[in-house]
Protein backbone atom coordinates (compact mmCIF):
# COMPACT_ATOMS: atom_id res chain seq x y z
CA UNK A 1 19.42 24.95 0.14
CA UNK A 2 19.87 28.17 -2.09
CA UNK A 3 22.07 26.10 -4.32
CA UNK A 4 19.00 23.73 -5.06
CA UNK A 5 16.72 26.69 -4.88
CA UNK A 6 18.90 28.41 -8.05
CA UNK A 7 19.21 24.79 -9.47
CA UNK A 8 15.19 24.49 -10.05
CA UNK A 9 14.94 28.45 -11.00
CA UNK A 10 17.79 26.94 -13.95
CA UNK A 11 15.13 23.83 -15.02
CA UNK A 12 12.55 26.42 -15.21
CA UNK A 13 14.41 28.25 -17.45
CA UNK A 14 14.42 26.39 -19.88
CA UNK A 15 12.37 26.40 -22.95
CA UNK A 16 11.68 22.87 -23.13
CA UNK A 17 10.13 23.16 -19.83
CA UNK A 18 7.69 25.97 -21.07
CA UNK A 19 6.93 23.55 -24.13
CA UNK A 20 6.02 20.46 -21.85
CA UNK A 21 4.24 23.26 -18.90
CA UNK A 22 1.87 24.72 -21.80
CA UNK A 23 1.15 21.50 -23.34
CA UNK A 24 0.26 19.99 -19.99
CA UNK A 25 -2.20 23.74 -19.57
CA UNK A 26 -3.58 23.07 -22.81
CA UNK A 27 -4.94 19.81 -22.22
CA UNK A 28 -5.73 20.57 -19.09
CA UNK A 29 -7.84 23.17 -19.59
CA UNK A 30 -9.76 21.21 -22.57
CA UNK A 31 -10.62 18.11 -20.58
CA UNK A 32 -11.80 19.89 -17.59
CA UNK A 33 -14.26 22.12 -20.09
CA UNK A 34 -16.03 18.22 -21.10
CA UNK A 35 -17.78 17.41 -17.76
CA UNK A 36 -17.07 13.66 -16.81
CA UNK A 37 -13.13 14.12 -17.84
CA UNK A 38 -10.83 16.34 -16.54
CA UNK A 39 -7.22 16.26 -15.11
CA UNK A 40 -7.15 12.95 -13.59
CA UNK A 41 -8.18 10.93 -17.02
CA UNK A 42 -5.59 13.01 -18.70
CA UNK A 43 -3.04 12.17 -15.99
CA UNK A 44 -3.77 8.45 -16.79
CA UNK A 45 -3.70 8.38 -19.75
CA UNK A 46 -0.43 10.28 -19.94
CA UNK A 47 0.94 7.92 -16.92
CA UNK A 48 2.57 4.92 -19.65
CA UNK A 49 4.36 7.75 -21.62
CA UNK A 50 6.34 8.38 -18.47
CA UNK A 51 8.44 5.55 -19.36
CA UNK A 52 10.34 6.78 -21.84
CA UNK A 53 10.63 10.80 -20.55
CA UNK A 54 12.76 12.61 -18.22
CA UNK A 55 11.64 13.39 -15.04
CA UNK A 56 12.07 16.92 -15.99
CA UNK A 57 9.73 16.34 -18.68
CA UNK A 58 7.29 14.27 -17.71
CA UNK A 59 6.25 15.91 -14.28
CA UNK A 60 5.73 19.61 -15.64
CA UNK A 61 3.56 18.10 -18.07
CA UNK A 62 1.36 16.31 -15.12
CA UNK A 63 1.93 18.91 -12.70
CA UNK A 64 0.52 21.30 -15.12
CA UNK A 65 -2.07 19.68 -16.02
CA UNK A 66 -3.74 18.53 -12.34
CA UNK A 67 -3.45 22.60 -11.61
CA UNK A 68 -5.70 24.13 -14.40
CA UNK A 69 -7.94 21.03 -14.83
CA UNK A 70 -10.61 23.02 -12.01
CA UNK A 71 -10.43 25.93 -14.24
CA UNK A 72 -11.34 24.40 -17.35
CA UNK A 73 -14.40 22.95 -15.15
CA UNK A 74 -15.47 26.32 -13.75
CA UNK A 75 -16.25 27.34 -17.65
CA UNK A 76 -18.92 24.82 -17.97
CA UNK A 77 -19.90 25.35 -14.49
CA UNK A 78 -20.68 29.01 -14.63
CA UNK A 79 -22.50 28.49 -18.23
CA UNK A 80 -24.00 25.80 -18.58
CA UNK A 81 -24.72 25.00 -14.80
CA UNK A 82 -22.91 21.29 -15.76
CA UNK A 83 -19.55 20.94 -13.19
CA UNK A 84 -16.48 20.09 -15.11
CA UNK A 85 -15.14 18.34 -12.01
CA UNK A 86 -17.17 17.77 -9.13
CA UNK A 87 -15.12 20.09 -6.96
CA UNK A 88 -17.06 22.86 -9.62
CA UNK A 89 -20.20 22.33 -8.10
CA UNK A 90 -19.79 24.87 -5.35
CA UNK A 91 -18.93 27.45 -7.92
CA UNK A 92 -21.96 26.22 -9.69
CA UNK A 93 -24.16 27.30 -6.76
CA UNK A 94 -24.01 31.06 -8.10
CA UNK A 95 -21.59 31.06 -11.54
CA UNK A 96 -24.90 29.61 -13.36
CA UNK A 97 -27.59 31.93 -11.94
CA UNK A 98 -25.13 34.87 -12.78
CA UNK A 99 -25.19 33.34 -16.46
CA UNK A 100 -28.78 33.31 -16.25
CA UNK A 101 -28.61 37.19 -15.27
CA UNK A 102 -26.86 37.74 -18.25
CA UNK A 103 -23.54 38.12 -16.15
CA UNK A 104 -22.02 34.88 -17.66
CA UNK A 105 -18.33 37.06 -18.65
CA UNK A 106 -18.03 38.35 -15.27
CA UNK A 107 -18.61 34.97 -13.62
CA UNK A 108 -15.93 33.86 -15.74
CA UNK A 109 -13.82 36.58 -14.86
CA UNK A 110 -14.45 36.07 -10.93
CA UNK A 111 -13.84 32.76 -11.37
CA UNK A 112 -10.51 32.90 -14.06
CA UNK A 113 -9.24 35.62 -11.55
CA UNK A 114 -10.05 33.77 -8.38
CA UNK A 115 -7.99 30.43 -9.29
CA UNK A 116 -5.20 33.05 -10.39
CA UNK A 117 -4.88 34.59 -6.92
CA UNK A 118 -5.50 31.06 -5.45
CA UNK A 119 -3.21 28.96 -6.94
CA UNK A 120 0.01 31.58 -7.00
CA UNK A 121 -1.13 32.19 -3.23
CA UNK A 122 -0.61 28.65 -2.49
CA UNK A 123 2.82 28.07 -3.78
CA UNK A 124 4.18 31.06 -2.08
CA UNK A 125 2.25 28.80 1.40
CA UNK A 126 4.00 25.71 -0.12
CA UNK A 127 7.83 27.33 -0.73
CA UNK A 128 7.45 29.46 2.61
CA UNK A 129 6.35 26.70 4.91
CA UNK A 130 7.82 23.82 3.19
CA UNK A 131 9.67 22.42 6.30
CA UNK A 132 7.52 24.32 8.30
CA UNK A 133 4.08 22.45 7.91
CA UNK A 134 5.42 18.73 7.43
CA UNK A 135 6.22 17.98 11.03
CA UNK A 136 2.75 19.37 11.91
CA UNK A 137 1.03 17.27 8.98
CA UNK A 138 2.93 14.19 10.38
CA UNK A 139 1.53 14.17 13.61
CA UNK A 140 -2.16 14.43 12.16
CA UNK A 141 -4.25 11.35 13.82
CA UNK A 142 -7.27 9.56 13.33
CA UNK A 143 -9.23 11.65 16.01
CA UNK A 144 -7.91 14.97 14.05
CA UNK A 145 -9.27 13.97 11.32
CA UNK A 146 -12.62 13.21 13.00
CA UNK A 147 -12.86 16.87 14.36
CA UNK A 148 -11.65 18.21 11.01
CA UNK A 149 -15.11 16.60 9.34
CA UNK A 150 -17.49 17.33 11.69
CA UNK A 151 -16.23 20.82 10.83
CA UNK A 152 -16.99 20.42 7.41
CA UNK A 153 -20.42 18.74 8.44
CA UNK A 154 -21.16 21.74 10.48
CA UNK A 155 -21.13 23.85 7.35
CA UNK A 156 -24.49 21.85 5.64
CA UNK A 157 -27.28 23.50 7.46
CA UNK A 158 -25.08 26.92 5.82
CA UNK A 159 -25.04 25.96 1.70
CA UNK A 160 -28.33 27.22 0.96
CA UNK A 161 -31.38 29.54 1.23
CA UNK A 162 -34.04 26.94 1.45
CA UNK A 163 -33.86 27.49 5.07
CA UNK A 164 -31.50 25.18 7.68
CA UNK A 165 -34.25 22.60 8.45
CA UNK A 166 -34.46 21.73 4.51
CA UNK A 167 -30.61 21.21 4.63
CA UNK A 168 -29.99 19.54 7.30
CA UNK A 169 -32.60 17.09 5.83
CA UNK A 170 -30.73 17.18 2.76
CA UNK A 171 -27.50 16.73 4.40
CA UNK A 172 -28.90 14.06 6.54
CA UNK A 173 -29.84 12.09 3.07
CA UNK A 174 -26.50 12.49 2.01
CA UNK A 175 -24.97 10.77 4.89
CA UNK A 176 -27.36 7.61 4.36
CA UNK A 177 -26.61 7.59 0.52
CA UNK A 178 -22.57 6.68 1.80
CA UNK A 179 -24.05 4.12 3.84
CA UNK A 180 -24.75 2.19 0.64
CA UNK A 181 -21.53 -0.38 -0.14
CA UNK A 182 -18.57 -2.15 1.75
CA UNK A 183 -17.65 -0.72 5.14
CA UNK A 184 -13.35 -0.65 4.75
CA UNK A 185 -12.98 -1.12 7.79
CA UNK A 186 -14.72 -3.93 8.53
CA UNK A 187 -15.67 -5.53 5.22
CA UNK A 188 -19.33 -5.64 5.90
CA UNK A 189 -21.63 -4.93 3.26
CA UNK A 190 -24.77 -3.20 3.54
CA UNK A 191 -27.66 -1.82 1.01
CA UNK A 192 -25.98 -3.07 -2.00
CA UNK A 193 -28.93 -5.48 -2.79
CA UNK A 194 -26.17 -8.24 -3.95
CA UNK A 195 -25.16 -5.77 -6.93
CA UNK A 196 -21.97 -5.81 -7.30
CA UNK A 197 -21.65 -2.34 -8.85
CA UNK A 198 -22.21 -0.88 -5.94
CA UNK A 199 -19.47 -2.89 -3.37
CA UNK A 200 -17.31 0.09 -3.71
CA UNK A 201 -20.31 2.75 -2.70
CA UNK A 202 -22.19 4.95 -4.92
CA UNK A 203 -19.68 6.39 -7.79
CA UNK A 204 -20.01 10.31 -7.41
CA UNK A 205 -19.65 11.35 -11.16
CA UNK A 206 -23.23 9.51 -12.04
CA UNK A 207 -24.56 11.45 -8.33
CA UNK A 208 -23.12 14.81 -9.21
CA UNK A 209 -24.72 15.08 -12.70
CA UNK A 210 -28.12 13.63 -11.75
CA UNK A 211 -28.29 16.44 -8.54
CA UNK A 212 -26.68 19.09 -10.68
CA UNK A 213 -26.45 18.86 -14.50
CA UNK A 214 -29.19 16.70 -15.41
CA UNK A 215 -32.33 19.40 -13.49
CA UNK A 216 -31.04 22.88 -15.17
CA UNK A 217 -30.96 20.79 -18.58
CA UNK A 218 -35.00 19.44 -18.16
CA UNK A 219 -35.89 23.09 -17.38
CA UNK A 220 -34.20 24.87 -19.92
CA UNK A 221 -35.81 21.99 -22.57
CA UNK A 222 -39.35 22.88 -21.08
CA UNK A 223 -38.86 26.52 -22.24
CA UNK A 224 -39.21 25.33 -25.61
CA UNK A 225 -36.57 24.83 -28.62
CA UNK A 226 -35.51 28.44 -29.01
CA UNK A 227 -35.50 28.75 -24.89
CA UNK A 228 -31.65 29.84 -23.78
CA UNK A 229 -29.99 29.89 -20.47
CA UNK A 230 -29.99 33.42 -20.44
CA UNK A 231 -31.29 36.71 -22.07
CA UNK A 232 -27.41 37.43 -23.22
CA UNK A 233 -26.72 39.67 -26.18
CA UNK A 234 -23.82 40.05 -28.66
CA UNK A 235 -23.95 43.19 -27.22
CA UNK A 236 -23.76 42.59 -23.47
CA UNK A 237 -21.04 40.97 -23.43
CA UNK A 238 -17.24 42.57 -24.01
CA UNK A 239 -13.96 42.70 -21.94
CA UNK A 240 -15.30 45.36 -19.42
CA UNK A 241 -17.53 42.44 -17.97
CA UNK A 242 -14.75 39.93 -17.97
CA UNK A 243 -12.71 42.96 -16.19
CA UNK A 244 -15.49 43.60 -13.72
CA UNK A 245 -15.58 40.00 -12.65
CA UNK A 246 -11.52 40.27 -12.18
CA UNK A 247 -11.78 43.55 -9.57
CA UNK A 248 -14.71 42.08 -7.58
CA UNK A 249 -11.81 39.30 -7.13
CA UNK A 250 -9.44 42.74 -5.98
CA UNK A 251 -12.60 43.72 -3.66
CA UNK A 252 -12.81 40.74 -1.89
CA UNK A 253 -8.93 40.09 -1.90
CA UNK A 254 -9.23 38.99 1.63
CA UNK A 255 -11.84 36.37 1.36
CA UNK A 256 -9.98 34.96 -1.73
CA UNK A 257 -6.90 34.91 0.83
CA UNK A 258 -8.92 32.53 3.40
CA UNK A 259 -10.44 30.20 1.34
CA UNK A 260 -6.69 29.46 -0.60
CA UNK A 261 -5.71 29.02 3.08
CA UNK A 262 -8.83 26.46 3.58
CA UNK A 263 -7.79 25.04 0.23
CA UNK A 264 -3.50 24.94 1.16
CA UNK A 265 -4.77 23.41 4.24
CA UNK A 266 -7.36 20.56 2.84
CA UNK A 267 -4.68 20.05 0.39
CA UNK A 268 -2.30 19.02 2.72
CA UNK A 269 -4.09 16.63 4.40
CA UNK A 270 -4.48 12.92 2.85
CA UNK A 271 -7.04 11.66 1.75
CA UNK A 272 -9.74 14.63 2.43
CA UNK A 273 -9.76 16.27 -1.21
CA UNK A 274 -10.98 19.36 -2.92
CA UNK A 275 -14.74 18.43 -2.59
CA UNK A 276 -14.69 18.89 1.00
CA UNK A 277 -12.88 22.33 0.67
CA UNK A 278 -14.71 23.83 -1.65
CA UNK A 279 -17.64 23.21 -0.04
CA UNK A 280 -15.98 24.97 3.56
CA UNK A 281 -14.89 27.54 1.69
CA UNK A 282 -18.22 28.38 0.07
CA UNK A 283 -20.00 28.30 3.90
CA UNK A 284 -17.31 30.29 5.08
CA UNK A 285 -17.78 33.42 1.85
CA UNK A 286 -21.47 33.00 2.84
CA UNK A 287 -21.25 32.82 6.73
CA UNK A 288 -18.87 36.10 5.83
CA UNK A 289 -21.47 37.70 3.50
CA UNK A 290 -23.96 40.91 4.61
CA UNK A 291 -26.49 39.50 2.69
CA UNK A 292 -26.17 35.43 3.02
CA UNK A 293 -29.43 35.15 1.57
CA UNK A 294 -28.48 36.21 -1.83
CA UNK A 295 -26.04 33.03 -2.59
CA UNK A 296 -27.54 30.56 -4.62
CA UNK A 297 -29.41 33.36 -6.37
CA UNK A 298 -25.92 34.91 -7.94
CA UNK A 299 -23.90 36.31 -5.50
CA UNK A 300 -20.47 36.82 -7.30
CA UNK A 301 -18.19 36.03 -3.76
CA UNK A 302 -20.42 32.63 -4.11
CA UNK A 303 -17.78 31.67 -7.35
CA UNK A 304 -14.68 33.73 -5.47
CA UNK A 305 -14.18 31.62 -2.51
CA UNK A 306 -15.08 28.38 -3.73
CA UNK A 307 -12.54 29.11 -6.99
CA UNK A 308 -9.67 30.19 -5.17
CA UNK A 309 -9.97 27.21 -2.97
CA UNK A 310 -10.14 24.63 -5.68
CA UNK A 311 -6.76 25.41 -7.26
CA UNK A 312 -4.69 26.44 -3.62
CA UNK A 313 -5.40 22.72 -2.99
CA UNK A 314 -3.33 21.70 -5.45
CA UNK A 315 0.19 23.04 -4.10
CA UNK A 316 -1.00 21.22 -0.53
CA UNK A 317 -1.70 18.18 -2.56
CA UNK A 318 1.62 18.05 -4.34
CA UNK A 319 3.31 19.38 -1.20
CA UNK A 320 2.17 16.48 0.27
CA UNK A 321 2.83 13.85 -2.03
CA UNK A 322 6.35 14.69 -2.72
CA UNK A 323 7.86 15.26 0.92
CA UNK A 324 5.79 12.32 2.39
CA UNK A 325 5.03 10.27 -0.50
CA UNK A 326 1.57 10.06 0.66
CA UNK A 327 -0.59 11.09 -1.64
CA UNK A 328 -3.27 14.26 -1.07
CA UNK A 329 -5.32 13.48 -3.82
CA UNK A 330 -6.42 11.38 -7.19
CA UNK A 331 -4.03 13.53 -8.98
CA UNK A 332 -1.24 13.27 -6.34
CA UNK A 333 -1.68 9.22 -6.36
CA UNK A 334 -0.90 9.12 -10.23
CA UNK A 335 1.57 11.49 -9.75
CA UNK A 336 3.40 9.25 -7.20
CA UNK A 337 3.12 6.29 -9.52
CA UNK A 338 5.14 8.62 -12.28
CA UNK A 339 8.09 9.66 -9.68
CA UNK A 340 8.71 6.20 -8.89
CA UNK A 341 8.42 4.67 -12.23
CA UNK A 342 10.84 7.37 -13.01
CA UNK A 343 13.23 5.86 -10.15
CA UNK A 344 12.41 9.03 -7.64
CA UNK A 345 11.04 7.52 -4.24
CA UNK A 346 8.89 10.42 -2.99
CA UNK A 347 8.92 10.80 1.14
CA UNK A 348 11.30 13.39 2.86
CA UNK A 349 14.39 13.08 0.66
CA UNK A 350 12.52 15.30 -1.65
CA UNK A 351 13.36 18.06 0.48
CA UNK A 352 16.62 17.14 0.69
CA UNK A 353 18.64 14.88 -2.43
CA UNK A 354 15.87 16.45 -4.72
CA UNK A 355 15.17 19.60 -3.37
CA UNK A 356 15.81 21.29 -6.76
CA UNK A 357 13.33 19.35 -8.60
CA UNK A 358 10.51 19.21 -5.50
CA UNK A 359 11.11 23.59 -5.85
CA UNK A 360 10.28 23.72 -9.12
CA UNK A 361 7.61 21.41 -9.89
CA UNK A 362 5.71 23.38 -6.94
CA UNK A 363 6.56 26.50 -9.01
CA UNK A 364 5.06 25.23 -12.07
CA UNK A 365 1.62 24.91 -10.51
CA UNK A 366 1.83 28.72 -10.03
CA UNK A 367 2.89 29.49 -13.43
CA UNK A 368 0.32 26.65 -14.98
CA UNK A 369 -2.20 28.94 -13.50
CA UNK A 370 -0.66 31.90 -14.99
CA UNK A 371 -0.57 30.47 -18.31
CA UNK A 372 -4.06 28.96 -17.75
CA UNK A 373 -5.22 32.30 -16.99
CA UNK A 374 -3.75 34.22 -20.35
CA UNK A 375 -5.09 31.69 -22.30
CA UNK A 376 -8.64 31.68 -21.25
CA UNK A 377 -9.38 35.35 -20.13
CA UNK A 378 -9.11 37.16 -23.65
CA UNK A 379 -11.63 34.16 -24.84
CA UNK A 380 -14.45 34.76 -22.11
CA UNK A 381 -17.26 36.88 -23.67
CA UNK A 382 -16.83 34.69 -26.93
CA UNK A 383 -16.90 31.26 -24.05
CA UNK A 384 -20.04 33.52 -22.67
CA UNK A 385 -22.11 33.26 -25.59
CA UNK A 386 -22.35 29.97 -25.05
CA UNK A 387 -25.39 30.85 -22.92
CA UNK A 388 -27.25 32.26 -26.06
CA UNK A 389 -27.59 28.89 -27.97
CA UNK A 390 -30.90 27.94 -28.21
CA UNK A 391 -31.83 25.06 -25.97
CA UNK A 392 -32.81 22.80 -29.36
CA UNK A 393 -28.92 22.63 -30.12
CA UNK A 394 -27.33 22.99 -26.13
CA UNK A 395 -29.53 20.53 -24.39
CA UNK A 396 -28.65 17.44 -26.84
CA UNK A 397 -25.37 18.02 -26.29
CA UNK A 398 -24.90 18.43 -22.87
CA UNK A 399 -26.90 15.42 -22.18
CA UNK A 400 -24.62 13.60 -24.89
CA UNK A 401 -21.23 15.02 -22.66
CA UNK A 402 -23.23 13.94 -19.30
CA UNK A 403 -24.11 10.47 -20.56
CA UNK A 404 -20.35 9.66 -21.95
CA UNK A 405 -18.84 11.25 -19.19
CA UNK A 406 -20.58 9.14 -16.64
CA UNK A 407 -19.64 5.99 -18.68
CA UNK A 408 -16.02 6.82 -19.18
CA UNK A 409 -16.09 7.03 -15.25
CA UNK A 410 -16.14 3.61 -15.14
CA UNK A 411 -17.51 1.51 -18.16
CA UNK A 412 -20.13 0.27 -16.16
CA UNK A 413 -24.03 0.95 -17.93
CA UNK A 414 -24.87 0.15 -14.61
CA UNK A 415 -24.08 4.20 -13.58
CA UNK A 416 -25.87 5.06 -16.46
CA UNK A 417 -28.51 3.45 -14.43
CA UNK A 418 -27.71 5.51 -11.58
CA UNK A 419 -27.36 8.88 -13.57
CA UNK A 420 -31.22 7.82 -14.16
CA UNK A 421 -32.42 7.26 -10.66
CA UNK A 422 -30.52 10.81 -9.28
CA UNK A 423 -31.44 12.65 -12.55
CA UNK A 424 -34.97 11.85 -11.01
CA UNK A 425 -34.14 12.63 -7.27
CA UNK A 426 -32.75 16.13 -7.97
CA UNK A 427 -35.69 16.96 -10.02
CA UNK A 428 -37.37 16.14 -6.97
CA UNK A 429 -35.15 17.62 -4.78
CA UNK A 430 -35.30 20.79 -7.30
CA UNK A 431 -39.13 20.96 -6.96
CA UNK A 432 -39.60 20.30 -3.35
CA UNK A 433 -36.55 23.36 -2.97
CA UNK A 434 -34.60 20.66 -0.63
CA UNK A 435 -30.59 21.06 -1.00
CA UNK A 436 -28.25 19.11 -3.22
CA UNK A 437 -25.53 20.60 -2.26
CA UNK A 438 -25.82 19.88 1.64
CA UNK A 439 -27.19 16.19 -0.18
CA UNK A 440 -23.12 16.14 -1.53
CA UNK A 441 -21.63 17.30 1.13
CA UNK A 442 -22.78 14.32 3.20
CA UNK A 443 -22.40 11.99 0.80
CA UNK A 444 -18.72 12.89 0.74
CA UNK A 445 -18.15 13.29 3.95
CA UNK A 446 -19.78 9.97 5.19
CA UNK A 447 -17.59 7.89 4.60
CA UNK A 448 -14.86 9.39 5.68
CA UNK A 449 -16.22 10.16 8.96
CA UNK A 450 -17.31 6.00 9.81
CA UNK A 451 -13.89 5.54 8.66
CA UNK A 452 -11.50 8.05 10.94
CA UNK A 453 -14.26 7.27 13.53
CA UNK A 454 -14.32 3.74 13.71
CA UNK A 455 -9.88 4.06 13.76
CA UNK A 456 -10.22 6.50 16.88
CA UNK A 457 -12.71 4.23 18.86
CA UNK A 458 -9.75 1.15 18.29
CA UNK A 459 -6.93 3.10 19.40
């Protein structure tokens, strides 16, 4: 075991590792800053260059990549109040009205910090319990997996301050909106109206920008064409912001600590994701909080926990995929396609034959984060003033990035359709004050739940 241990600290070591670990950051980091990409585009479109690369170059690359990509989202999260990735929208919740404080650096900071502590948390979880956890991961059933949601279900009446009856309503909406497509279990069909876009259930980039992007970008256009997201100055912004955000990440070092364990945890688990995390670990910094009632209105432990969570689920995830060769998420599933087109059949011999190289990809995810997180925090009062372009120039081209990114989902201009109708419901939902993040949550959840359910009542 040490021998393989030293043998991976050796790969790391060496500086064509570094080059193929900060390429992988780079482009990380860039595609989850356009909302509608991120990681897992990257990660397929890097997939057929596998062919012809050693595993020891190929994998940092991905690895490296899949672990920043939720940082690159948070940026355009926090700013412009449009998620990167939709496992950004929690930190969305209070990065944007911090922004439109004028406390867009320190959001930034929070949230740059917060995937720091997160991620490098995690793959100390992931080294230390490595043979620890899989045993207890294994024996995981259907009826687990049923409690485990109805966990994160509990959390919808929690997500904001319109008051619980308003979000359970909204959560309740969500849970009929996964109604809509094929049951997988069963191969019924139901709501689809014979379209055949929607077989497969509602996609959840074209949902996630009509709730989210689409409503901040109609108001901020109504204040006129010199109207800005925020009263930020030249001035107001400078590194002791961007600092402040990073120690009220030291202040609430505990709270970043449980919601990496949330996100280790979710990441572990197939098939559940980094939507449903977040999500549990903002409830949990708000059930936590003196003053619950001040998330959603820019409570800075509202970008901690969900931040530190997004990026500890990705040392689960991989965790996962290499010792059991089941994938833990999108990422992970591409991932797995790469190790065995490279001849390396993930499942438990990658704690054992390949030990070495299963020790230091996880190690890379730590020190992609690292990297991720010099690259980006000397650049985030200039990212900041972002918030001070006048709505005449910003709102064109969000709605340009919102409309391309919910095509290159899918190349269907049938969810630019969609991006339509849900642009509409969450100015509604906006107006009204109803909840469209408890609306998410059980639309996510949903489906899973019928699933796992339905499994448990056949067994």
């Amino acid at each position: 075991m040490l021998e393989s241990i030293f043998t991976g600290l050796g790969y790391l070591l060496e500086p064509a590792t570094w080059g193929w670990i900060l390429g992988g950051t780079l482009l990380g980091l860039v595609l989850g800053i356009i909302p509608g990409l991120g990681s897992l585009i990257g990660m397929a479109l890097f997939l057929p260059f596998t062919f012809k690369l050693d595993i020891m170059q190929a994998m940092p690359f991905m690895v490296a990549l899949s672990a920043v990509g939720f940082t690159g989202g948070s940026i355009t999260a926090v700013l412009l109040g449009v998620p990167g990735d939709a496992s950004n929208i929690a930190t969305m919740l209070d990065g944007h009205p911090m922004t439109q404080k004028g406390e867009g650096a320190r959001a930034i900071g929070a949230a740059l910090t917060a995937s720091l502590v997160g991620g490098v948390m995690a793959t100390g979880f992931a080294v230390v319990m490595m043979f620890a956890i899989m045993p207890i991961i294994m024996s995981i059933t259907s009826r687990e997996m049923v409690f485990i949601i109805l966990i994160g279900l509990a959390f919808i009446s929690m997500l904001g301050n319109e008051g619980r009856v308003k979000s359970l309503i909204s959560g309740c909406l969500g849970l009929m909106l996964s109604c809509i497509g094929m049951v997988m279990v069963s191969g019924e069909v139901r709501f689809t109206f014979d379209q055949a876009f929607l077989f497969e259930g509602l996609p959840i980039v074209p949902v996630c920008f009509g709730l989210f992007a689409v409503p901040p970008m109609v108001e901020l256009a109504m204040k006129g064409s010199e109207g800005t997201i925020s009263n930020v100055t030249i001035t107001s912004l400078s590194i002791k912001d961007t600092l402040k955000g990073a120690w009220d990440v030291l202040r609430n070092k505990f709270l970043c600590l449980r919601c990496a364990i949330i996100g280790y945890f979710f990441g572990i688990l197939p098939g559940v994701g980094a939507n449903a995390a977040v999500f549990l670990a903002y409830g949990h910094a708000k059930a936590t909080d003196k003053k619950p009632e001040s998330f959603g209105t820019g409570n800075v432990r509202g970008v901690i926990g969900p931040e530190s969570c997004n990026n500890a689920k990705e040392s689960g995830s991989w965790l996962t995929t290499f010792a059991l060769g089941v994938p833990g998420s999108s990422t992970g599933a591409i991932g797995l396609g790469a190790l065995m087109m490279m001849g390396i059949m993930p499942g438990p011999g990658m704690l054992t034959e390949h030990l070495d190289i299963t020790f230091s990809l996880l190690m890379i995810v730590a020190l992609a984060n690292i990297v991720g997180f010099i690259i980006c925090f000397p650049l985030v009062a200039p990212l900041a003033r972002i918030a001070a372009i006048p709505s005449r120039i910003l709102v064109p081209l969000v709605f340009i990035f919102i409309v391309v990114g919910t095509y290159a989902n899918r190349s269907l201009m049938e969810d630019i359709v969609l991006l339509l109708i849900f642009s509409v419901i969450g100015l509604i939902v906006r107006r009204f004050k109803y909840n469209a993040g408890s609306m998410l949550l059980g639309y996510i959840l949903g489906t899973m739940f019928e699933n796992y359910l339905f499994i448990s009542l056949q067994i």
